[in-house]
N, C-alpha and C. Protein backbone atom coordinates (compact mmCIF):
# COMPACT_ATOMS: atom_id res chain seq x y z
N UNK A 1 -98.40 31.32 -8.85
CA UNK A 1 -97.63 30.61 -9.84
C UNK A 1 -98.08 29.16 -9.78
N UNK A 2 -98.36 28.52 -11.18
CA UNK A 2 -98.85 27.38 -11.07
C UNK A 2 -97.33 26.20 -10.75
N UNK A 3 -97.97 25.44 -10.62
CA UNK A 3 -97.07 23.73 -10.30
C UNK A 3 -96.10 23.58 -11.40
N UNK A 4 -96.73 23.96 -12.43
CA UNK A 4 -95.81 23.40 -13.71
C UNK A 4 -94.46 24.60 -13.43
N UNK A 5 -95.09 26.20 -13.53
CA UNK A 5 -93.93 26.84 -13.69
C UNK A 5 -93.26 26.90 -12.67
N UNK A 6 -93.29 26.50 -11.44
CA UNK A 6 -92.44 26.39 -10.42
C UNK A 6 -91.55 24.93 -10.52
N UNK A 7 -91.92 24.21 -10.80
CA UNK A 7 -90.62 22.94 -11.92
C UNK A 7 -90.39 23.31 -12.32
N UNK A 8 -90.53 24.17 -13.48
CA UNK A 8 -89.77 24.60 -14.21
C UNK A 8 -88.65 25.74 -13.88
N UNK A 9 -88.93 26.45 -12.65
CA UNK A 9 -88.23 27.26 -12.40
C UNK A 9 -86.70 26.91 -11.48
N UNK A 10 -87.85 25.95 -10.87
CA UNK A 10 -86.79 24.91 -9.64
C UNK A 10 -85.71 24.56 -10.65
N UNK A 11 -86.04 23.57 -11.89
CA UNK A 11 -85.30 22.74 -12.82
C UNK A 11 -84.13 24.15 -13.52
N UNK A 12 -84.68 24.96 -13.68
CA UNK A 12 -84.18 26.22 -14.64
C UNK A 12 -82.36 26.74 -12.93
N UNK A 13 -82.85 26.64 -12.26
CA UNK A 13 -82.33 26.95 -10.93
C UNK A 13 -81.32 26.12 -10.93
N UNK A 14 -81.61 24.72 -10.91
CA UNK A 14 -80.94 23.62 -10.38
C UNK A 14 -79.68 24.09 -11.76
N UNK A 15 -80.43 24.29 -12.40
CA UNK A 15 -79.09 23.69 -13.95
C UNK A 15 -78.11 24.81 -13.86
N UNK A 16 -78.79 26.02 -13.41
CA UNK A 16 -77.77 27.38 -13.79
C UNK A 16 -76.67 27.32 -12.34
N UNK A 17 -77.51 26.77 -11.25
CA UNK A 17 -76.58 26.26 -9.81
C UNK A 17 -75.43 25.02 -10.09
N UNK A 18 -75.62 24.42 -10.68
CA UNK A 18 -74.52 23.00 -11.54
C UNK A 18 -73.81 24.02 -12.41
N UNK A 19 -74.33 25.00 -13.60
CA UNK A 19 -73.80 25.43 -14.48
C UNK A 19 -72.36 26.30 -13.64
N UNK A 20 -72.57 27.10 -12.55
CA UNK A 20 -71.96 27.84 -12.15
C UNK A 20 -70.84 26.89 -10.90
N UNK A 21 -71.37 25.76 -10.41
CA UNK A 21 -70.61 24.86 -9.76
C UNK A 21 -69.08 24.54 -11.06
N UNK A 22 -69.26 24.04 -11.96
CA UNK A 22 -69.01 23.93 -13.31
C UNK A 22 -67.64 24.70 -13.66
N UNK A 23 -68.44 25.61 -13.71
CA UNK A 23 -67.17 27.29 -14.51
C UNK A 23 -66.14 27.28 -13.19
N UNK A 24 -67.00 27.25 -11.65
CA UNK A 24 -66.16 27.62 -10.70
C UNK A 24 -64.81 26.16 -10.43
N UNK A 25 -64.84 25.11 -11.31
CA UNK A 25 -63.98 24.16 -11.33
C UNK A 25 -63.35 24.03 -12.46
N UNK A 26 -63.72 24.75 -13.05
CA UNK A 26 -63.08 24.79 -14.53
C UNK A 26 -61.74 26.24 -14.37
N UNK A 27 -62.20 26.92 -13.71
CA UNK A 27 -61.70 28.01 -13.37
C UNK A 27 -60.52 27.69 -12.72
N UNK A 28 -60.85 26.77 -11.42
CA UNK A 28 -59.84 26.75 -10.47
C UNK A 28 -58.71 25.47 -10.92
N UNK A 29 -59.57 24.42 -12.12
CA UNK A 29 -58.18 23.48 -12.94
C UNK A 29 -57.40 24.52 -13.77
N UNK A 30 -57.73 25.24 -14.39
CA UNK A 30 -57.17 26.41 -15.01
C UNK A 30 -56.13 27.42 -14.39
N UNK A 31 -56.80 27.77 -13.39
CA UNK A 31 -55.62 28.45 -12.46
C UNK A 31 -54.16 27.50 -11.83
N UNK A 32 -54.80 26.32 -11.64
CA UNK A 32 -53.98 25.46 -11.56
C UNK A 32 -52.50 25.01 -12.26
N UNK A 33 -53.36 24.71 -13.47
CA UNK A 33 -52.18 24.78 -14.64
C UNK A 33 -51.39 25.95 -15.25
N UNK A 34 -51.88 26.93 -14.31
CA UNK A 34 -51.23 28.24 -14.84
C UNK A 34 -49.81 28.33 -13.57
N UNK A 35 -50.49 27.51 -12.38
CA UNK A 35 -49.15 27.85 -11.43
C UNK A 35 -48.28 26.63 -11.11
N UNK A 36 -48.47 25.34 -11.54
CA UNK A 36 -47.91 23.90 -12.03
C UNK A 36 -46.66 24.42 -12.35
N UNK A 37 -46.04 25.10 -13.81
CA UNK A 37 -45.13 25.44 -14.54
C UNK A 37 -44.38 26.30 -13.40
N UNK A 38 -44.70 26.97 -12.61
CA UNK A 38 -43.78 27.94 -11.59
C UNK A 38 -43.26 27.19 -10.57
N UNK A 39 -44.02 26.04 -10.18
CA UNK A 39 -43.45 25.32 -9.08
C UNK A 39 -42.71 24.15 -9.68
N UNK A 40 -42.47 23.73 -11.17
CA UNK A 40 -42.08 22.99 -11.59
C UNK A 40 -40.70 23.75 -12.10
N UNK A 41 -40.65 25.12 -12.42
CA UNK A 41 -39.33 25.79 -12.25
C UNK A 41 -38.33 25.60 -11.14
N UNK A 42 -38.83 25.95 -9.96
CA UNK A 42 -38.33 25.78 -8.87
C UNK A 42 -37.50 25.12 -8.55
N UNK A 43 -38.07 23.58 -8.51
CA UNK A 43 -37.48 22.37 -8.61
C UNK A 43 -36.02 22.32 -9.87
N UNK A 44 -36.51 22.30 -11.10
CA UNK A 44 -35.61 22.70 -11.71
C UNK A 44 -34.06 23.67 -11.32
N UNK A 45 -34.33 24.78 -10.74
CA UNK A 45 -33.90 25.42 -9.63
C UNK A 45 -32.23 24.64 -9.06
N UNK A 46 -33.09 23.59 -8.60
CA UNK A 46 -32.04 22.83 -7.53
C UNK A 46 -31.59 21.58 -8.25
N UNK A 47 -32.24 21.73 -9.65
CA UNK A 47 -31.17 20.09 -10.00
C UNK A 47 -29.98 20.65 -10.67
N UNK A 48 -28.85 19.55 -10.38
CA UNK A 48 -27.61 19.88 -10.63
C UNK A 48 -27.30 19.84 -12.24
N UNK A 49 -26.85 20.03 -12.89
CA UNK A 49 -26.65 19.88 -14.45
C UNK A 49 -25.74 19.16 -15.01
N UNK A 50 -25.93 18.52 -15.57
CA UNK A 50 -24.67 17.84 -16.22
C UNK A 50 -24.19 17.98 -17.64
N UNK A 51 -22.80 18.38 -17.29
CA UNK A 51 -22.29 18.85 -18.78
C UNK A 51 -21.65 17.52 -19.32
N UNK A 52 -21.50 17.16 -20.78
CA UNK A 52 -20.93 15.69 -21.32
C UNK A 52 -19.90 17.00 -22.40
N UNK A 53 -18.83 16.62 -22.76
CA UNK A 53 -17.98 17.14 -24.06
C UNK A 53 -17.46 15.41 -24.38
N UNK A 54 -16.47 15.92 -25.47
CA UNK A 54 -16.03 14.52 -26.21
C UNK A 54 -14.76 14.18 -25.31
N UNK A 55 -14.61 15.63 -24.32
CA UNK A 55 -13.04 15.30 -23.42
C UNK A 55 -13.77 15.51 -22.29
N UNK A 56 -14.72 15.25 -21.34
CA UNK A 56 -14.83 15.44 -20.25
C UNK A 56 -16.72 15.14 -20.16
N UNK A 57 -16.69 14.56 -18.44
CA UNK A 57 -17.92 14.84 -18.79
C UNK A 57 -17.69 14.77 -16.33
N UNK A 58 -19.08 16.16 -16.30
CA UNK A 58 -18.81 17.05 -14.77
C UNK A 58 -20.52 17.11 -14.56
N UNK A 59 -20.63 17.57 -13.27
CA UNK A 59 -21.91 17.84 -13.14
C UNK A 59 -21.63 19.45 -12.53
N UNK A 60 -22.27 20.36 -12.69
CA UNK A 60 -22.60 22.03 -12.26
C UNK A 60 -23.77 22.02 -11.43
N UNK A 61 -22.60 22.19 -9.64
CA UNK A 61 -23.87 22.26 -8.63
C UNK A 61 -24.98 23.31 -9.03
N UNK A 62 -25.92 23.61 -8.36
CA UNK A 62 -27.05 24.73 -8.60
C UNK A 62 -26.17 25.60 -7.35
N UNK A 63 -26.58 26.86 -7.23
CA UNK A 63 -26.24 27.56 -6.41
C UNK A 63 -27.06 27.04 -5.25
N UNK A 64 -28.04 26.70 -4.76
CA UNK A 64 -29.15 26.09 -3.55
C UNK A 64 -28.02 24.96 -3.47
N UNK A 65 -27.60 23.87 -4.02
CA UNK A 65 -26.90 23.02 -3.25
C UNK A 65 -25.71 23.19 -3.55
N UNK A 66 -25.33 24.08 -4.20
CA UNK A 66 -23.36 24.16 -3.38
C UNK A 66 -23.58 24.90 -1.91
N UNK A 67 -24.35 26.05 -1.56
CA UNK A 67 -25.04 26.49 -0.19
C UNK A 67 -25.09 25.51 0.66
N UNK A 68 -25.39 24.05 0.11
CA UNK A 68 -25.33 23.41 1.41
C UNK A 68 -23.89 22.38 2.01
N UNK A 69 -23.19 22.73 0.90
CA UNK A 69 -22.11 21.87 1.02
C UNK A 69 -20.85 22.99 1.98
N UNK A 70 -21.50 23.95 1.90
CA UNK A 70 -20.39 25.04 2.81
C UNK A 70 -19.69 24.00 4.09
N UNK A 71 -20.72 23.40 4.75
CA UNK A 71 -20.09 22.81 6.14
C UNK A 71 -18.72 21.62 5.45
N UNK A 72 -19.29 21.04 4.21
CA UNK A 72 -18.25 19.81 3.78
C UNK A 72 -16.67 20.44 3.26
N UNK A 73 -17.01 21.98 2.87
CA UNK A 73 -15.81 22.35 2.13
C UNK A 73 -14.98 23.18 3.53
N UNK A 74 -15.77 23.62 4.48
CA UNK A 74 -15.25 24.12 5.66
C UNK A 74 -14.44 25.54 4.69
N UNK A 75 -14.49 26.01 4.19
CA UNK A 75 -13.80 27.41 3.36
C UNK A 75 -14.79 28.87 4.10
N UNK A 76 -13.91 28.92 5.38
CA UNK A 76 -14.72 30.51 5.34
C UNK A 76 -14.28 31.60 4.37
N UNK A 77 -13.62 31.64 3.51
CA UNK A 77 -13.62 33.06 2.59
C UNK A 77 -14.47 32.75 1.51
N UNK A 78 -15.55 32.19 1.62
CA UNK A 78 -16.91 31.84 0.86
C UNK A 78 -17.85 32.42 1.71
N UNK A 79 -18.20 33.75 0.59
CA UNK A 79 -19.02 35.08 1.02
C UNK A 79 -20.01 34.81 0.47
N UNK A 80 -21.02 33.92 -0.53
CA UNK A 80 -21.94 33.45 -1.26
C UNK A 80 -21.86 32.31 -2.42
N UNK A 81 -22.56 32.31 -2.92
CA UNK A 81 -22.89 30.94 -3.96
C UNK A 81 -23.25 31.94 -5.15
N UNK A 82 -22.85 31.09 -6.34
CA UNK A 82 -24.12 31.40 -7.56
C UNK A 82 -23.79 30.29 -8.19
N UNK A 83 -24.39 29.88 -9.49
CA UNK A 83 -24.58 28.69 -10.26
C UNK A 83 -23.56 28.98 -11.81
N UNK A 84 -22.73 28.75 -11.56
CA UNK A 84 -21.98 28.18 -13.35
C UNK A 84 -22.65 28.24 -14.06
N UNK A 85 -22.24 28.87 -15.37
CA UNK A 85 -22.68 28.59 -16.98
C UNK A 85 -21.94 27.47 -17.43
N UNK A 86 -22.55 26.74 -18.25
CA UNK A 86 -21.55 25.26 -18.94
C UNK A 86 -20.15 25.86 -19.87
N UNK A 87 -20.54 27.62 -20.34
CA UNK A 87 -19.66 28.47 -20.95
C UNK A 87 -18.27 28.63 -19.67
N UNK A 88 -18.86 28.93 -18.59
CA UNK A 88 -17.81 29.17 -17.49
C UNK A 88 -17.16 27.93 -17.18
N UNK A 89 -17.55 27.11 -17.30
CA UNK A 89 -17.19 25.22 -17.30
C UNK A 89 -16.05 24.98 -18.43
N UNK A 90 -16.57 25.58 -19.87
CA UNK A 90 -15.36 25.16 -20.96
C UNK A 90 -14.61 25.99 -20.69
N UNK A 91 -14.63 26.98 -20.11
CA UNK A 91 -13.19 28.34 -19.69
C UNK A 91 -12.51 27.60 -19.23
N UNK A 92 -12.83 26.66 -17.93
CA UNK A 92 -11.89 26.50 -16.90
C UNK A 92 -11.34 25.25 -17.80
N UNK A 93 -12.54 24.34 -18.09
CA UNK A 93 -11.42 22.83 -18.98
C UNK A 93 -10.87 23.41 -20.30
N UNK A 94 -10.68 24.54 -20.89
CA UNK A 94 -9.71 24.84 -22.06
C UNK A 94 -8.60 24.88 -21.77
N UNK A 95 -8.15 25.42 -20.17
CA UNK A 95 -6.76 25.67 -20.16
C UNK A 95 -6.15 24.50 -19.01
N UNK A 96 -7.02 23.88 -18.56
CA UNK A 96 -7.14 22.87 -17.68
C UNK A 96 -5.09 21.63 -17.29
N UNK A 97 -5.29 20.96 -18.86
CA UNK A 97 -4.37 20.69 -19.16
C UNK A 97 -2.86 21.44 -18.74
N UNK A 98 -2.95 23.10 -19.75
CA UNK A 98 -1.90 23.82 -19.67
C UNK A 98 -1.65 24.18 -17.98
N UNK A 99 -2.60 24.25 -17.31
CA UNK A 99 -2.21 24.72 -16.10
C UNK A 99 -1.55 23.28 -15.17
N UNK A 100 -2.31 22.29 -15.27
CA UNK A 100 -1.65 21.36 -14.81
C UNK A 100 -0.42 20.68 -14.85
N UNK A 101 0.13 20.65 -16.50
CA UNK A 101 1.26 20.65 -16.75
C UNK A 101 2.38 21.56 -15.92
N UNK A 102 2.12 22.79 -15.85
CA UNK A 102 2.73 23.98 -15.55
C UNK A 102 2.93 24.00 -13.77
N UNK A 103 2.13 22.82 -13.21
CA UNK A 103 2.46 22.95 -11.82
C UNK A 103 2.87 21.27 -11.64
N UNK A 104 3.23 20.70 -12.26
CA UNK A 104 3.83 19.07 -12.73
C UNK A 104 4.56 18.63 -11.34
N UNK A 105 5.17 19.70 -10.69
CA UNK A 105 6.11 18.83 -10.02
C UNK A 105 5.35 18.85 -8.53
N UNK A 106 4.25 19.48 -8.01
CA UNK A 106 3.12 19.05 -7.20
C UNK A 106 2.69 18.05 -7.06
N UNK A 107 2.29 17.35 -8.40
CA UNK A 107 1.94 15.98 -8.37
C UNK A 107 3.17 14.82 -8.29
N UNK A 108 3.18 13.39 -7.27
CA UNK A 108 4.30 12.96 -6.62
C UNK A 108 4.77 12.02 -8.14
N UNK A 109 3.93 11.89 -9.37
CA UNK A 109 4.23 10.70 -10.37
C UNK A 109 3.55 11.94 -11.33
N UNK A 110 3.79 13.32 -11.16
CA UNK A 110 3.17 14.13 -12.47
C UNK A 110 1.89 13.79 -12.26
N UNK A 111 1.55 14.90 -13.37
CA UNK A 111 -0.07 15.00 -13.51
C UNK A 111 -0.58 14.12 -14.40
N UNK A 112 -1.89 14.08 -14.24
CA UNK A 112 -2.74 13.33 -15.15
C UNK A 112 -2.46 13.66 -16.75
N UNK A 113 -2.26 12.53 -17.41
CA UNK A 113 -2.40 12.96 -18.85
C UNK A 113 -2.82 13.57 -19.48
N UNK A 114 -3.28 14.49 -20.67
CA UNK A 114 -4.78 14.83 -21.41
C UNK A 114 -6.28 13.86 -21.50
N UNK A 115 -5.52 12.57 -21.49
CA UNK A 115 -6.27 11.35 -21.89
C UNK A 115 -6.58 10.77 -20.56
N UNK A 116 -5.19 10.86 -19.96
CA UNK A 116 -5.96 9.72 -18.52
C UNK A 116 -7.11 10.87 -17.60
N UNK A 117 -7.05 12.31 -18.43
CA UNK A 117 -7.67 13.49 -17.70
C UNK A 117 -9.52 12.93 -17.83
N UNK A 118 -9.37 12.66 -19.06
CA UNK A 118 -10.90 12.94 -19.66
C UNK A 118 -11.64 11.58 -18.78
N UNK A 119 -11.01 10.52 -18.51
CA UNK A 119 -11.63 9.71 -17.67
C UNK A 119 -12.03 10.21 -16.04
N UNK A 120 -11.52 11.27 -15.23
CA UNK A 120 -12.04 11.84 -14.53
C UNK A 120 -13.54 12.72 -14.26
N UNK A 121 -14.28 12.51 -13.65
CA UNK A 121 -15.51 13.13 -13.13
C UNK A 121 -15.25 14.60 -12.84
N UNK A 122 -15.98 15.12 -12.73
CA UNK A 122 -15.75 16.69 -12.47
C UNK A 122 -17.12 16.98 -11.58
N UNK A 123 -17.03 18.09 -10.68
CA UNK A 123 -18.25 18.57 -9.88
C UNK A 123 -17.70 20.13 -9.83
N UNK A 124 -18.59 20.58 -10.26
CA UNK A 124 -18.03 22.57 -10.23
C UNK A 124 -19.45 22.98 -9.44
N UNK A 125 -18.46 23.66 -8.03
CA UNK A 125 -19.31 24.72 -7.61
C UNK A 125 -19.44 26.56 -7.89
N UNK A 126 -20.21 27.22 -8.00
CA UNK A 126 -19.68 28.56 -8.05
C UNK A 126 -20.01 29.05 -6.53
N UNK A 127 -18.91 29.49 -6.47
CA UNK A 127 -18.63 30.32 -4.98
C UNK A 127 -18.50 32.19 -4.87
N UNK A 128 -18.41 33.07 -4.50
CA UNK A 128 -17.60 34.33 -4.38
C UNK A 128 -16.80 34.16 -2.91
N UNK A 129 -15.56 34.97 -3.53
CA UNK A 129 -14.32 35.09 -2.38
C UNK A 129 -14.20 36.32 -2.87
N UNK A 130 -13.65 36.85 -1.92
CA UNK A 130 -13.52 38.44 -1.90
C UNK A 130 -14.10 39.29 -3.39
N UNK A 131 -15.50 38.92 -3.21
CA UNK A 131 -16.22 39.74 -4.27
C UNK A 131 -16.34 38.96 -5.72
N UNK A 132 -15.58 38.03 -6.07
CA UNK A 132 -14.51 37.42 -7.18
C UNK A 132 -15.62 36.44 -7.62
N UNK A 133 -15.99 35.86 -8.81
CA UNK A 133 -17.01 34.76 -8.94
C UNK A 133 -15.61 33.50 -9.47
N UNK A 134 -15.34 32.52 -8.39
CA UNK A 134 -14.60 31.49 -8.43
C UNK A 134 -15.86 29.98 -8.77
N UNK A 135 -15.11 29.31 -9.65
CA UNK A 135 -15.19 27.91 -9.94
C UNK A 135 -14.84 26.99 -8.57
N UNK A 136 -15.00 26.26 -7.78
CA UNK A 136 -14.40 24.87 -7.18
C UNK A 136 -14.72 23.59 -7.77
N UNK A 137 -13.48 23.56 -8.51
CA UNK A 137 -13.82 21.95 -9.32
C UNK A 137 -13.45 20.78 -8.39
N UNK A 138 -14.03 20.07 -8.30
CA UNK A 138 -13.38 18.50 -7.49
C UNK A 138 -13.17 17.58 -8.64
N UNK A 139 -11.94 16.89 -8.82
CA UNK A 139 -12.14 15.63 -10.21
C UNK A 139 -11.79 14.64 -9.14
N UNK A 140 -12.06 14.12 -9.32
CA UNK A 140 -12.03 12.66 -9.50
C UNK A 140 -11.78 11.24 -10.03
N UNK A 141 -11.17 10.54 -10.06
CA UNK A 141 -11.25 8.84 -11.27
C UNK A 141 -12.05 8.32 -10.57
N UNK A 142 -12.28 7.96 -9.33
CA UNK A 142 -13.27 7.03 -8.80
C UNK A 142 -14.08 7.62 -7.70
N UNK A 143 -15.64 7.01 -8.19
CA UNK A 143 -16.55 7.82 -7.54
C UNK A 143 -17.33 6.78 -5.92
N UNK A 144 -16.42 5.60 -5.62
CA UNK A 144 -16.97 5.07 -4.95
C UNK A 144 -18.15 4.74 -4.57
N UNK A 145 -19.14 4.42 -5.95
CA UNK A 145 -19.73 4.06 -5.79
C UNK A 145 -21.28 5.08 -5.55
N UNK A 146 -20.94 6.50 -5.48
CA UNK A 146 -21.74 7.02 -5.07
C UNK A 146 -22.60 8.01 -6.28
N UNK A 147 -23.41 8.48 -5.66
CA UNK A 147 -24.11 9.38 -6.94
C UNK A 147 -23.80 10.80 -7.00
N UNK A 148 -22.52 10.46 -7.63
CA UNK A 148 -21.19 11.83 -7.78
C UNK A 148 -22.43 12.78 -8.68
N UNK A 149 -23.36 12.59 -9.25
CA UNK A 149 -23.94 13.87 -10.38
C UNK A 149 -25.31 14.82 -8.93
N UNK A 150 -25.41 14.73 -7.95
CA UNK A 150 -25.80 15.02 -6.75
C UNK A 150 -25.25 14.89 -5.58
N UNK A 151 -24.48 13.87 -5.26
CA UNK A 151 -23.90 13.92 -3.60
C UNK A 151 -22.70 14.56 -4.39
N UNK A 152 -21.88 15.19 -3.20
CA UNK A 152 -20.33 15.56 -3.25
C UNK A 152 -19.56 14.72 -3.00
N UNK A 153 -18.63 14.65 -4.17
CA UNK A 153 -17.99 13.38 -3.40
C UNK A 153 -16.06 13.65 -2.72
N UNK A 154 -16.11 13.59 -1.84
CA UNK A 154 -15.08 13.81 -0.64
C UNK A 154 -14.82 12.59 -0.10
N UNK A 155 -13.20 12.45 -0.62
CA UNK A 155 -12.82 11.58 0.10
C UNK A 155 -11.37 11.57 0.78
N UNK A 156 -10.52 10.36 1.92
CA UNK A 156 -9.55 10.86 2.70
C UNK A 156 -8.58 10.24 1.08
N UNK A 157 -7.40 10.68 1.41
CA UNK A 157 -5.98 9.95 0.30
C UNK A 157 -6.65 9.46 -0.50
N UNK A 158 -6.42 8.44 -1.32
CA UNK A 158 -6.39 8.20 -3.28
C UNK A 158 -5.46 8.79 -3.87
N UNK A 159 -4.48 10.22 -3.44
CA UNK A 159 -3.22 10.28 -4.14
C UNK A 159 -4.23 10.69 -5.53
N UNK A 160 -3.50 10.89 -6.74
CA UNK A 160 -3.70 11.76 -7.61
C UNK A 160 -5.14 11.63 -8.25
N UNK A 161 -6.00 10.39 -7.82
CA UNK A 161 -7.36 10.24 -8.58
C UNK A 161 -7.85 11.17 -8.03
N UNK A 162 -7.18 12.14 -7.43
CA UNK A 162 -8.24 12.81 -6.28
C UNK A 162 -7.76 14.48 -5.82
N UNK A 163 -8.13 15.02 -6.98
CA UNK A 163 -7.69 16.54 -6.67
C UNK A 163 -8.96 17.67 -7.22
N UNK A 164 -8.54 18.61 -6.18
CA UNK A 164 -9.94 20.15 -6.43
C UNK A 164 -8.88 21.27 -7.03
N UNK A 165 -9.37 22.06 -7.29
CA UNK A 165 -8.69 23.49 -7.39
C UNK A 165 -9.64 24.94 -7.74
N UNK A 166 -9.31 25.77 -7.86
CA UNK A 166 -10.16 26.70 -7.79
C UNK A 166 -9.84 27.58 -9.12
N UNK A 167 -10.79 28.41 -9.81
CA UNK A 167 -10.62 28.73 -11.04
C UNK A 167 -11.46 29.95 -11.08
N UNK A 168 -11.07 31.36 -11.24
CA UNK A 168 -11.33 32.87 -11.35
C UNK A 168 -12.07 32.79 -12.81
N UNK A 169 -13.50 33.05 -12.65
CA UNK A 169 -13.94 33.53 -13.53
C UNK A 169 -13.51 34.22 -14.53
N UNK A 170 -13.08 35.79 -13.97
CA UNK A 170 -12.94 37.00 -14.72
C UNK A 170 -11.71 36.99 -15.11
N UNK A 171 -10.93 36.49 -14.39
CA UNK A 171 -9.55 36.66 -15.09
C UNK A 171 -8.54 35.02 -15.23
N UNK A 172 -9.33 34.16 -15.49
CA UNK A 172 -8.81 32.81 -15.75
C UNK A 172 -7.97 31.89 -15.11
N UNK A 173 -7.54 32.77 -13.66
CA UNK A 173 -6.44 32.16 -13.03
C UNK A 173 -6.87 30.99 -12.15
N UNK A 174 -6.08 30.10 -12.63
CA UNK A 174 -6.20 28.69 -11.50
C UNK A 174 -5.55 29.18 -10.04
N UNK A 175 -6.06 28.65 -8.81
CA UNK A 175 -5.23 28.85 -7.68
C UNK A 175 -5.86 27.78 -6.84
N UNK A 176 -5.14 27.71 -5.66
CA UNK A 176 -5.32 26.74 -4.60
C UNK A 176 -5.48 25.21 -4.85
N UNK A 177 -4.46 24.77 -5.68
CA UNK A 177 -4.74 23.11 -6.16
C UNK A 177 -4.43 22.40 -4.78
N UNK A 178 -5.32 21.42 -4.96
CA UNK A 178 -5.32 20.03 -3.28
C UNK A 178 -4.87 19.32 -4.15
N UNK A 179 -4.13 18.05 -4.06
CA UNK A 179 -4.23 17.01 -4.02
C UNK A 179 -4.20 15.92 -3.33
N UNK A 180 -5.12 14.75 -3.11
CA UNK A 180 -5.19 13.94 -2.11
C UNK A 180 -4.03 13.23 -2.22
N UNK A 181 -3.59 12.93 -0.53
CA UNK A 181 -2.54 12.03 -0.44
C UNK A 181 -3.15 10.57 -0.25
N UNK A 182 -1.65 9.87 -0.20
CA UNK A 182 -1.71 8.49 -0.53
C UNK A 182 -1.63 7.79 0.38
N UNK A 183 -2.30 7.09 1.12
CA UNK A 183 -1.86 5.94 2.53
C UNK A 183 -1.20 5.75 2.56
C-alpha cells in the first residue's frame, strides 16, 4: 500500500473513531435527559403543597414528611402516612366552621369566627389510625416567625391561636380537638 493510501486510510480511521466518540456522547446526553424528569419527580415527591381558597389558605404535608414528624406528634395509633388531596382539604374546611361552632363551649372565649377563621394558617397531615385515612390539621394565627409552609409549627400555650384536630376522611367526622392553653 502506497503512502498516500495509508493517509488516507489513517485520516478515513481517525474521523469514523471521533465520529463514533460523537454518537457515544450524544447517546449518553440523551439518556440523560430521559432520566433528569424521574429524579426531578422525586423531589417533587417531598415538597409540601400549598392550597390558597378566598377563605383559607394551608400547606398539605407530602406523605415522606408527615413520616418524619411522627416523633413531634408523639401519636402511637399512627399505623402509616399518605398525602391529602386539596379535594380531601375542602371536605374538612366545608364543615370546619359548623363543627366548631357545635363544640363552642371548649373554647375558654368561644371559637374563632368564620372571618377571624380565614386569617389562620393551616398544615394537614394524612395519617391512618386503625385502618381509617385521617386528616391532622394544625391552625394556627401566628406562625412565629417560622417557615410554617415546610417546618411544623408546634408550639407551648397561645390559648385559642393555637388548635389541631383530626378529621375522617370517609365518613367526615371531626374528633380529638387540642386546644392550646394560655400562660
Amino acid at each position: 500500500m502506497n503512502r498516500r493510501k495509508r493517509n488516507r486510510l489513517a485520516r478515513t480511521q481517525s474521523f469514523l473513531g471521533k465520529l463514533a466518540l460523537n454518537a457515544t456522547l450524544i447517546l449518553v446526553l440523551i439518556l440523560l435527559l430521559i432520566t433528569l424528569p424521574s429524579c426531578n419527580s422525586k423531589s417533587e415527591e417531598q415538597t409540601n403543597r400549598l392550597v390558597r381558597t378566598s377563605s383559607f389558605e394551608g400547606v398539605i404535608f407530602t406523605q415522606q414528611n408527615a413520616e418524619l414528624l411522627n416523633r413531634i406528634l408523639g401519636d402511637n395509633t399512627i399505623s402509616a402516612y399518605w398525602t391529602p388531596s386539596q379535594a380531601d382539604v375542602i371536605a374538612l374546611e366545608s364543615g370546619l366552621n359548623n363543627y366548631l361552632q357545635s363544640v363552642a363551649t371548649r373554647f375558654p372565649q368561644g371559637p374563632p369566627s368564620e372571618e377571624r377563621l380565614s386569617e389562620y394558617h393551616r398544615q394537614y397531615l394524612g395519617i391512618i389510625e386503625e385502618g381509617r385515612r385521617v386528616i391532622y390539621a394544625n391552625y394556627f394565627c401566628e406562625d412565629g416567625n417560622q417557615d410554617w409552609e415546610n417546618q411544623f409549627v408546634m408550639v407551648q400555650d397561645g390559648g385559642i391561636c393555637f388548635f389541631q384536630l383530626k378529621f375522617e376522611v370517609g365518613t367526615s367526622r371531626y374528633y380529638d380537638l387540642q386546644i392550646n392553653g394560655e400562660a
